[in-house]
C-alpha atoms as a PDB file:
ATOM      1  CA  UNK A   1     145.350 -62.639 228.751  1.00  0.00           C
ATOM      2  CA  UNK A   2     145.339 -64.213 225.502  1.00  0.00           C
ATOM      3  CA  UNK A   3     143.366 -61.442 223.795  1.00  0.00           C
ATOM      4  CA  UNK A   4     145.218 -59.045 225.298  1.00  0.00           C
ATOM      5  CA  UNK A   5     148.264 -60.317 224.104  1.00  0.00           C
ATOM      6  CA  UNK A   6     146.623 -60.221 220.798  1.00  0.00           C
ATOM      7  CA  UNK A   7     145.968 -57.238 220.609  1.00  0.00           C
ATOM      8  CA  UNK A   8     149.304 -55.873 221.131  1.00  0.00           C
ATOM      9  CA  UNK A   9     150.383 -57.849 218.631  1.00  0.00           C
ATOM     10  CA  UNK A  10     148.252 -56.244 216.597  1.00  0.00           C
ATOM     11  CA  UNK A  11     149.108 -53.147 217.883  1.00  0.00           C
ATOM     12  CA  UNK A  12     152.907 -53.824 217.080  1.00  0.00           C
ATOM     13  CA  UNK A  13     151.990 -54.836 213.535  1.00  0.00           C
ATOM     14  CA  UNK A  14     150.321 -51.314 213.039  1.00  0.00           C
ATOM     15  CA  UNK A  15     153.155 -49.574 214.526  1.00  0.00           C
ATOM     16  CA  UNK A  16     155.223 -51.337 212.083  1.00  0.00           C
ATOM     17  CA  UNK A  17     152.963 -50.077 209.156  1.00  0.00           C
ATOM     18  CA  UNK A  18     153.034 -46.826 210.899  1.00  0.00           C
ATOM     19  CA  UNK A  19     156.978 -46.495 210.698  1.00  0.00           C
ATOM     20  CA  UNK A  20     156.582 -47.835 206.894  1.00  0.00           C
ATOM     21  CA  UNK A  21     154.601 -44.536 206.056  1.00  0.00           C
ATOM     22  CA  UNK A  22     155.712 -41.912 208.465  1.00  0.00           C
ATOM     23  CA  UNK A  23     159.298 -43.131 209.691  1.00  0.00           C
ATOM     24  CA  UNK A  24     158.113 -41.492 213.171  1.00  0.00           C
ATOM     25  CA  UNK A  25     157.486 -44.706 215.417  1.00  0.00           C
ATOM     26  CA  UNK A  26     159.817 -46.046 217.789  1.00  0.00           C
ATOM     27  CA  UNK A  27     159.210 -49.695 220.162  1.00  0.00           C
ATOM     28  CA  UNK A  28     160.583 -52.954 220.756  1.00  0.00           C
ATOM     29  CA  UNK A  29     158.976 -56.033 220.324  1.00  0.00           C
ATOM     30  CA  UNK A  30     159.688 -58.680 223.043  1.00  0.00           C
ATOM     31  CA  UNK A  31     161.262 -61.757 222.553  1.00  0.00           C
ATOM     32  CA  UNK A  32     158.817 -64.066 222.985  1.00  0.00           C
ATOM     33  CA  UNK A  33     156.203 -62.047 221.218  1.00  0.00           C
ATOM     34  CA  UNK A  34     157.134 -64.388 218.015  1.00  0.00           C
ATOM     35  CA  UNK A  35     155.860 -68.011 219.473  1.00  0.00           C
ATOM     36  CA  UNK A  36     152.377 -66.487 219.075  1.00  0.00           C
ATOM     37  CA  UNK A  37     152.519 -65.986 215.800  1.00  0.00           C
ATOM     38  CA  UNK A  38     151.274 -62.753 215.391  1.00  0.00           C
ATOM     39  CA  UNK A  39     154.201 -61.371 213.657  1.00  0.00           C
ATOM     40  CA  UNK A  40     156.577 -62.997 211.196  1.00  0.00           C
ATOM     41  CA  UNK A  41     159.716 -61.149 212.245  1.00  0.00           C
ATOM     42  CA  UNK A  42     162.267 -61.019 214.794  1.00  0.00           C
ATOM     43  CA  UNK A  43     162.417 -59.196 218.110  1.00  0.00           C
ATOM     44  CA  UNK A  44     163.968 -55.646 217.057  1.00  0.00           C
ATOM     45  CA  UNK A  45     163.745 -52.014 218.007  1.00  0.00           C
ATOM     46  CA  UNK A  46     162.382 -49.870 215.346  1.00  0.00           C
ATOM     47  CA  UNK A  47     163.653 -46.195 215.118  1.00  0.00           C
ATOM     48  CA  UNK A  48     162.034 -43.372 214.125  1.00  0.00           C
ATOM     49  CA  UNK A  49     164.196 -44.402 210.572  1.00  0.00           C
ATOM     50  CA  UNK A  50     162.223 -45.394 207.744  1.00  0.00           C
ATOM     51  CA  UNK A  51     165.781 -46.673 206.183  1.00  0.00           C
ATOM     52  CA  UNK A  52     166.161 -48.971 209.351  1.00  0.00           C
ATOM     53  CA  UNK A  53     162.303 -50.439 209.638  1.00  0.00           C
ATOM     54  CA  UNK A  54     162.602 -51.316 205.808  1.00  0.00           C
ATOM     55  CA  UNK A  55     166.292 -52.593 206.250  1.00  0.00           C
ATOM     56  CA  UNK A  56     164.974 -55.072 209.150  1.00  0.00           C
ATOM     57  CA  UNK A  57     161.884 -55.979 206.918  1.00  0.00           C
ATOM     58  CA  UNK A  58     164.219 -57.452 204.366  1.00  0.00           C
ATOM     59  CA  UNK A  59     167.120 -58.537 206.539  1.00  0.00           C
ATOM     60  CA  UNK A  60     165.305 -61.980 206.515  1.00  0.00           C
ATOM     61  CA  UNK A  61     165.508 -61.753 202.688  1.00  0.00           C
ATOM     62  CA  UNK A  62     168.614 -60.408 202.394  1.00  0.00           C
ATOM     63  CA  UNK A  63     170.697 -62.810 205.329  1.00  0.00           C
ATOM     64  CA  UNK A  64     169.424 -66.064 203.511  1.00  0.00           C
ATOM     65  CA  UNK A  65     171.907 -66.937 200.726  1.00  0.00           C
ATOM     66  CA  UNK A  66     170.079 -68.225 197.497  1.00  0.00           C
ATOM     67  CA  UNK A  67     170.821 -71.823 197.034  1.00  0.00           C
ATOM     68  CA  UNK A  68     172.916 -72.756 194.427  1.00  0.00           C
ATOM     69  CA  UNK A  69     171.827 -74.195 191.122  1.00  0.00           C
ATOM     70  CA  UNK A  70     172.339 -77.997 190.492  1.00  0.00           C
ATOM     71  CA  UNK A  71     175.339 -78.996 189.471  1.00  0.00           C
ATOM     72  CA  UNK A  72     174.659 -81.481 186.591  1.00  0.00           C
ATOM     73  CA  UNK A  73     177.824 -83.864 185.431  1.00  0.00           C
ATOM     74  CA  UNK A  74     178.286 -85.942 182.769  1.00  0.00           C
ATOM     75  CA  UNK A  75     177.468 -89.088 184.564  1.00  0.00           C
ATOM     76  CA  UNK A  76     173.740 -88.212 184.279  1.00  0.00           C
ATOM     77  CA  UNK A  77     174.420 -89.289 180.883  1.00  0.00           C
ATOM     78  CA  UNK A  78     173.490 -93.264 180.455  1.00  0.00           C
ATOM     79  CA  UNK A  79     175.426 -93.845 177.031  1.00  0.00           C
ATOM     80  CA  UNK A  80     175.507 -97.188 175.721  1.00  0.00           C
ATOM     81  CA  UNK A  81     177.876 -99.307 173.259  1.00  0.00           C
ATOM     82  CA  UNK A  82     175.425-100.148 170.370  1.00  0.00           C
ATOM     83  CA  UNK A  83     175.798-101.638 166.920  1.00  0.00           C
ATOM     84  CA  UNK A  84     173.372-100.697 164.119  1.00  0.00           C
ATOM     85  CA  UNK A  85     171.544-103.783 163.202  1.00  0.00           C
ATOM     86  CA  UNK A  86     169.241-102.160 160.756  1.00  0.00           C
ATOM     87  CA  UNK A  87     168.830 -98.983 158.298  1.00  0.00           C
ATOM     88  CA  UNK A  88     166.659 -97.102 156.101  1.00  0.00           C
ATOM     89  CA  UNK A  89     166.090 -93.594 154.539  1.00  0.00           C
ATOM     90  CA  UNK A  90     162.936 -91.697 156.227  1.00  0.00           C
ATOM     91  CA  UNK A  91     159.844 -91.740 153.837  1.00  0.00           C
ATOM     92  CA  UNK A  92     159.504 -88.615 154.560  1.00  0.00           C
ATOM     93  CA  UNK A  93     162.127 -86.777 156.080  1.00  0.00           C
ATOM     94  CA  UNK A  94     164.765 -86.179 153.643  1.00  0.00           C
ATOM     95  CA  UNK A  95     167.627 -85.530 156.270  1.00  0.00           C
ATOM     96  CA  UNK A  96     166.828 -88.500 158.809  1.00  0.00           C
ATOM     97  CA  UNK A  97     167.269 -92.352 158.686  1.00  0.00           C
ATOM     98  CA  UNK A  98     165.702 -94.506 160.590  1.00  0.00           C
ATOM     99  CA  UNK A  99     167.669 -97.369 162.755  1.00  0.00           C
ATOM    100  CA  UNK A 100     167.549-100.454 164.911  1.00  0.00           C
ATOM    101  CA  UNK A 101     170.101-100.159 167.057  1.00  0.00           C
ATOM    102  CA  UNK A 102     171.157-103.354 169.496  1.00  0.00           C
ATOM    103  CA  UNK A 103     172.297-101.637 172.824  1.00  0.00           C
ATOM    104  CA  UNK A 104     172.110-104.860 174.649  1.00  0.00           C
ATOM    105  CA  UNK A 105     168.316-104.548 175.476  1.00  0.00           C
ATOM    106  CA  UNK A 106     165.212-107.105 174.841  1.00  0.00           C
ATOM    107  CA  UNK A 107     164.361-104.973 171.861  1.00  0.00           C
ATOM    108  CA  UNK A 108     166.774-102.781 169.195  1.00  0.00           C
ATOM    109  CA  UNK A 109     166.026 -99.390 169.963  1.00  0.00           C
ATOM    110  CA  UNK A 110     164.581 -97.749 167.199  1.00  0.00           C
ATOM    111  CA  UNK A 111     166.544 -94.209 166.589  1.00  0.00           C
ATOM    112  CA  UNK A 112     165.960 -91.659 163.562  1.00  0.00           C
ATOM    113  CA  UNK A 113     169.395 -89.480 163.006  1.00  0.00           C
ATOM    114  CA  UNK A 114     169.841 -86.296 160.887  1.00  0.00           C
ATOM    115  CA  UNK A 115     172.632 -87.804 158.743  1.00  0.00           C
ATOM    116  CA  UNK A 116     171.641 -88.659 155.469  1.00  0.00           C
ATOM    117  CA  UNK A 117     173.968 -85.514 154.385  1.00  0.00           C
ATOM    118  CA  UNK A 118     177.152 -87.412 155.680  1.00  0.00           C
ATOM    119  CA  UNK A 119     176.373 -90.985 155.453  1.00  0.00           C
ATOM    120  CA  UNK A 120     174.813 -93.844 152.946  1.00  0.00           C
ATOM    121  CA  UNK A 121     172.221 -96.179 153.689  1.00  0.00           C
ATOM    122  CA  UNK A 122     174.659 -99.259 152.899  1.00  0.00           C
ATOM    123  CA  UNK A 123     177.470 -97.563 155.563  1.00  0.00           C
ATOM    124  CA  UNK A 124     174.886 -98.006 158.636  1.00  0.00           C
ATOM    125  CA  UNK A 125     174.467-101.701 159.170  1.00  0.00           C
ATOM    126  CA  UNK A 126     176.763-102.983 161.054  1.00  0.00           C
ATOM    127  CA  UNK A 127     178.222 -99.802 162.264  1.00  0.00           C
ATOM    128  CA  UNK A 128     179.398 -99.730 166.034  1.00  0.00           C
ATOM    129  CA  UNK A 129     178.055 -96.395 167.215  1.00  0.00           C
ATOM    130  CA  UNK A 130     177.471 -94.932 171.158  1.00  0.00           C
ATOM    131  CA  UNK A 131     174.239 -94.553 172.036  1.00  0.00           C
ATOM    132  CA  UNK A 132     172.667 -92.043 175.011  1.00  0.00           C
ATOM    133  CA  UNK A 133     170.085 -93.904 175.951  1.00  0.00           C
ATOM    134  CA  UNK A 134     168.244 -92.005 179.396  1.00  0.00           C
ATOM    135  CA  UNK A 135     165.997 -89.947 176.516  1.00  0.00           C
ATOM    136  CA  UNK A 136     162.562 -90.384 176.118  1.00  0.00           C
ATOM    137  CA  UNK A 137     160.358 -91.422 173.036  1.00  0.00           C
ATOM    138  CA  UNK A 138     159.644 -88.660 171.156  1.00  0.00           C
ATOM    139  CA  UNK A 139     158.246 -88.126 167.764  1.00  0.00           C
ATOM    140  CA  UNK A 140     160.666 -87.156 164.391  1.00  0.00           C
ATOM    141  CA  UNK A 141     158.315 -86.717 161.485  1.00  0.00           C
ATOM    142  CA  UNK A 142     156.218 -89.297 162.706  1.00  0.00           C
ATOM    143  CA  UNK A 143     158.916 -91.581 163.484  1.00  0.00           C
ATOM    144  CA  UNK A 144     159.463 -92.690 167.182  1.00  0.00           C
ATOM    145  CA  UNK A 145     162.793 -92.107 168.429  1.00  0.00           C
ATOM    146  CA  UNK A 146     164.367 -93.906 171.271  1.00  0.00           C
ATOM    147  CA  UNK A 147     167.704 -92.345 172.152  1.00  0.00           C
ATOM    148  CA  UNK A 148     170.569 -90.202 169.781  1.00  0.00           C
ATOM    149  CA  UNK A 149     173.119 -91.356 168.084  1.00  0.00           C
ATOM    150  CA  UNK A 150     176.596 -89.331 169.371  1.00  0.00           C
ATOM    151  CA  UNK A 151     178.394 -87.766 167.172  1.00  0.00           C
ATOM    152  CA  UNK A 152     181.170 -85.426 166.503  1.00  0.00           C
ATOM    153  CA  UNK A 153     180.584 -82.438 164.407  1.00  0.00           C
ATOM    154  CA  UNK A 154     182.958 -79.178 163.228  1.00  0.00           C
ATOM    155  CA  UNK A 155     182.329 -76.914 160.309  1.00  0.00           C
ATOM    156  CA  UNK A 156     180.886 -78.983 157.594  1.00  0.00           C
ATOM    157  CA  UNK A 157     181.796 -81.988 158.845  1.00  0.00           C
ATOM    158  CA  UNK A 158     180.089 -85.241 160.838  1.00  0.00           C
ATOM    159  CA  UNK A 159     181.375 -88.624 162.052  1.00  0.00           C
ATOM    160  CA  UNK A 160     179.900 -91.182 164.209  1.00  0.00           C
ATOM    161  CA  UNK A 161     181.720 -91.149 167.911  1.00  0.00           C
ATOM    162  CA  UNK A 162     182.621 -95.125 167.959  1.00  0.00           C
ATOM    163  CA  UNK A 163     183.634 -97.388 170.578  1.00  0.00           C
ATOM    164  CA  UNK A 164     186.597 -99.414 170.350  1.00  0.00           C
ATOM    165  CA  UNK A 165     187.137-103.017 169.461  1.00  0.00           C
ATOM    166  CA  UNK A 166     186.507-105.367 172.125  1.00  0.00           C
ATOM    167  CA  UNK A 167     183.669-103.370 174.074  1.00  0.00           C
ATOM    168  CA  UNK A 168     180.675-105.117 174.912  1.00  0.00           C
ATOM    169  CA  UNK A 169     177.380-103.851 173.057  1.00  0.00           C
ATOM    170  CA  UNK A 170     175.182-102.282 175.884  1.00  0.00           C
ATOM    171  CA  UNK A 171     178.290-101.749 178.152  1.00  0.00           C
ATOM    172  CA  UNK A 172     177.680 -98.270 179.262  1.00  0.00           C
ATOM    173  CA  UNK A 173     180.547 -95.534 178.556  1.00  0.00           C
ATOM    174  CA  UNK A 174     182.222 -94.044 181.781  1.00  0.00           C
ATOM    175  CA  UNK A 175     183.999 -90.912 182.360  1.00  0.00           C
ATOM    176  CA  UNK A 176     186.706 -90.929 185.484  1.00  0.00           C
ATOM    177  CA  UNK A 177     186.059 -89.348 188.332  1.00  0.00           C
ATOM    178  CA  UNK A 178     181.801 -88.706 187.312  1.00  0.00           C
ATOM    179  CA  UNK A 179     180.957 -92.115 188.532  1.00  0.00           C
ATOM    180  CA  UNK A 180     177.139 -90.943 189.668  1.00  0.00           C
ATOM    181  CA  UNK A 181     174.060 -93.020 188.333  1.00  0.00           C
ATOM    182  CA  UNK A 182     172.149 -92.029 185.589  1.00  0.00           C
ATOM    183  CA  UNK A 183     168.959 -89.780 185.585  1.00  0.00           C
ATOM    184  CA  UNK A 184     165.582 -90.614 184.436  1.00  0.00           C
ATOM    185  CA  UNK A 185     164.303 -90.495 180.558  1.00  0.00           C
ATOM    186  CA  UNK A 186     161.905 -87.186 182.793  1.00  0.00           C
ATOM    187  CA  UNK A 187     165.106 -85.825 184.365  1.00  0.00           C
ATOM    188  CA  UNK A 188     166.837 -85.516 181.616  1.00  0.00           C
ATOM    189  CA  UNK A 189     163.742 -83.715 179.902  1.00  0.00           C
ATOM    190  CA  UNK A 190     162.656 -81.821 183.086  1.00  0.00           C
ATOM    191  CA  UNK A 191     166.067 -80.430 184.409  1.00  0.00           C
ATOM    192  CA  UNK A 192     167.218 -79.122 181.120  1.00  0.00           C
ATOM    193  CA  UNK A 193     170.455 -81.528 182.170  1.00  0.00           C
ATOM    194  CA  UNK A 194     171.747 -81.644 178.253  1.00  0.00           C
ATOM    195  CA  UNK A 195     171.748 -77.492 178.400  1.00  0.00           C
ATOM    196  CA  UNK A 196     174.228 -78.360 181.191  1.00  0.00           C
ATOM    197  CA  UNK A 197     176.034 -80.996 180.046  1.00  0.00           C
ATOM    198  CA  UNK A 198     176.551 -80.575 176.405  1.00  0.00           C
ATOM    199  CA  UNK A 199     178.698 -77.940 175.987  1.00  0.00           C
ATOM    200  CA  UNK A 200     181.445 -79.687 177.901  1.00  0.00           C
ATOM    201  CA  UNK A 201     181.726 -82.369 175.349  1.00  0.00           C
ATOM    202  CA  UNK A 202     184.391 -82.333 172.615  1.00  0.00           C
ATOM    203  CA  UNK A 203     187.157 -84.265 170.644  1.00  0.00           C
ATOM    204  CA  UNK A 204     190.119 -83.323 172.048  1.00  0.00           C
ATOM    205  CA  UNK A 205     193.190 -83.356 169.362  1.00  0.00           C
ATOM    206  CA  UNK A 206     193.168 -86.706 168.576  1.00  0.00           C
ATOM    207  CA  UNK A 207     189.676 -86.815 168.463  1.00  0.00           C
ATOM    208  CA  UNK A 208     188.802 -88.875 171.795  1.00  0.00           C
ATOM    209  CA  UNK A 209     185.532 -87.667 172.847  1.00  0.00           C
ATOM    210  CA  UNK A 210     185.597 -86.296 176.171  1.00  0.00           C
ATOM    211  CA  UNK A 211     184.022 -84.381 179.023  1.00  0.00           C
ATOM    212  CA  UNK A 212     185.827 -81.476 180.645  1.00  0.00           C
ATOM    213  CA  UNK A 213     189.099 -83.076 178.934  1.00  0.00           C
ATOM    214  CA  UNK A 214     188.906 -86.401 180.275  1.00  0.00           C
ATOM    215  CA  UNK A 215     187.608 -89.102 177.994  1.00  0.00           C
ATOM    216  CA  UNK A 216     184.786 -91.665 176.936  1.00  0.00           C
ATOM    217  CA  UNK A 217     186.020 -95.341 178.428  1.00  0.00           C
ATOM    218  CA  UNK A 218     185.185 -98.534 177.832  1.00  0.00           C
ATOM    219  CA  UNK A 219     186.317-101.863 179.566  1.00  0.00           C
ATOM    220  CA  UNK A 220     188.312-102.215 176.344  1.00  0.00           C
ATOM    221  CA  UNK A 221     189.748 -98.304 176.187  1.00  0.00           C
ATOM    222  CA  UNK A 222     188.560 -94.854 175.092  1.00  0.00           C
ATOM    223  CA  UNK A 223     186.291 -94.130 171.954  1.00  0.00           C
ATOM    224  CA  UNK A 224     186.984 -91.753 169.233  1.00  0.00           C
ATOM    225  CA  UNK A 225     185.348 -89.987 166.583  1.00  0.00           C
ATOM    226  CA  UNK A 226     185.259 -92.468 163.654  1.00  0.00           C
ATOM    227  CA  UNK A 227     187.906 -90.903 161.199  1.00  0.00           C
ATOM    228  CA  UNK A 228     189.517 -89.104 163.867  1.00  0.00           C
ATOM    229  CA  UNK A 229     187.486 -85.277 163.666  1.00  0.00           C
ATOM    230  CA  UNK A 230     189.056 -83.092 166.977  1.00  0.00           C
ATOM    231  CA  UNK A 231     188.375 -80.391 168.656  1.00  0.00           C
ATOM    232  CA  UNK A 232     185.053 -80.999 167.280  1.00  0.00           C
ATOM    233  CA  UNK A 233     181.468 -80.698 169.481  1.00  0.00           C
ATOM    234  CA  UNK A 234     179.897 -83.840 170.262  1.00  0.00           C
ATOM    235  CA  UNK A 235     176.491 -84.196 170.920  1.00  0.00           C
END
């Protein structure tokens, strides 16, 4: 019985392939002909329609709705109050310095930053800066670097994004309403998650950084861009 039922099946699946070509074959497939096996579609009646047996062929394909792409907010972002505790012009890089930057951690997290255009040596140490932390080590001219600095740039211009007086170094910056943990130093890398995420940060026009027009907090208020920059990007 088994092999007989088989070789229907097999039958059915030619007949199928037969309709493909010639658009002359006409049958119905049971309903339990599918806990075989033997087929990978529904039970259906095939007319002598080449339109209809391709239309059922894809119906499968074209019933299922695709998912929808992650939605990636800005609380995937682990930013940190830091303070830069140490400073020095790249030995060879003639746009980057190289920090130590306190973020509350064992260990200053050593950062290199493209800003040697907009800032001197002596203004770094000691400056109160944000930190986002969740990125991995990677390599700037040799120099490991352990996070970015966030800034605020527009036209020609660049200023550090700085917490406000009174927030604790390594308290981490919150956004209302995103109140999500942050994603792995390989998420962040492996999702693309700053494609997402960046271009909904921005001064708004009194330079408070912000995402989606709601702002960076702290336990002791919002953070700005340092002298103030809006409607600026801030990455």
């Amino acid at each position: 019985e088994l092999l007989q039922e088989k070789d229907m099946m097999m039958m059915l699946r030619q007949l199928m392939l037969l309709t493909l070509s010639t658009g002359v074959a006409s049958f119905v497939v049971p309903q339990n002909a599918l806990a075989r096996g033997f087929i990978s579609a529904t039970p259906f009646t095939a007319r002598s329609s080449l339109a209809d047996t391709k239309r059922y062929l894809s119906a499968e394909a074209e019933t299922k709705e695709a998912p929808a792409p992650p939605e990636f907010n800005v609380d995937k972002l682990d930013i940190r109050v830091g303070c830069i505790t140490k400073a020095w012009t790249h030995p060879e890089a003639d746009k980057l310095f190289c920090e130590e930057i306190d973020i509350g951690e064992e260990e200053p997290r050593q950062i290199a930053s493209g800003l040697r255009a907009y800032y001197k040596e002596e203004d770094l140490v000691g400056q109160r800066v944000l930190v986002l932390a969740n990125l991995k080590t990677r390599k700037m001219v040799g120099f490991p670097s352990h996070g970015m600095v966030m800034c605020a740039s527009k036209d020609d211009k660049v200023e550090f994004i700085v917490p406000p007086e009174g927030a604790e170094i390594g308290e981490r910056v919150s956004v209302e309403g995103y109140d999500g943990e942050p994603a792995t130093e390989n998420q962040i890398i492996k999702k693309k998650m700053l494609n997402a995420i960046f271009p909904d940060l921005a001064t708004n026009d009194e330079g408070v950084p912000c995402y989606k027009g709601t702002p960076f907090n702290t336990s002791a208020g919002v953070c700005k861009a340092q002298n103030d920059l809006a409607n600026a990007e801030v990455a």
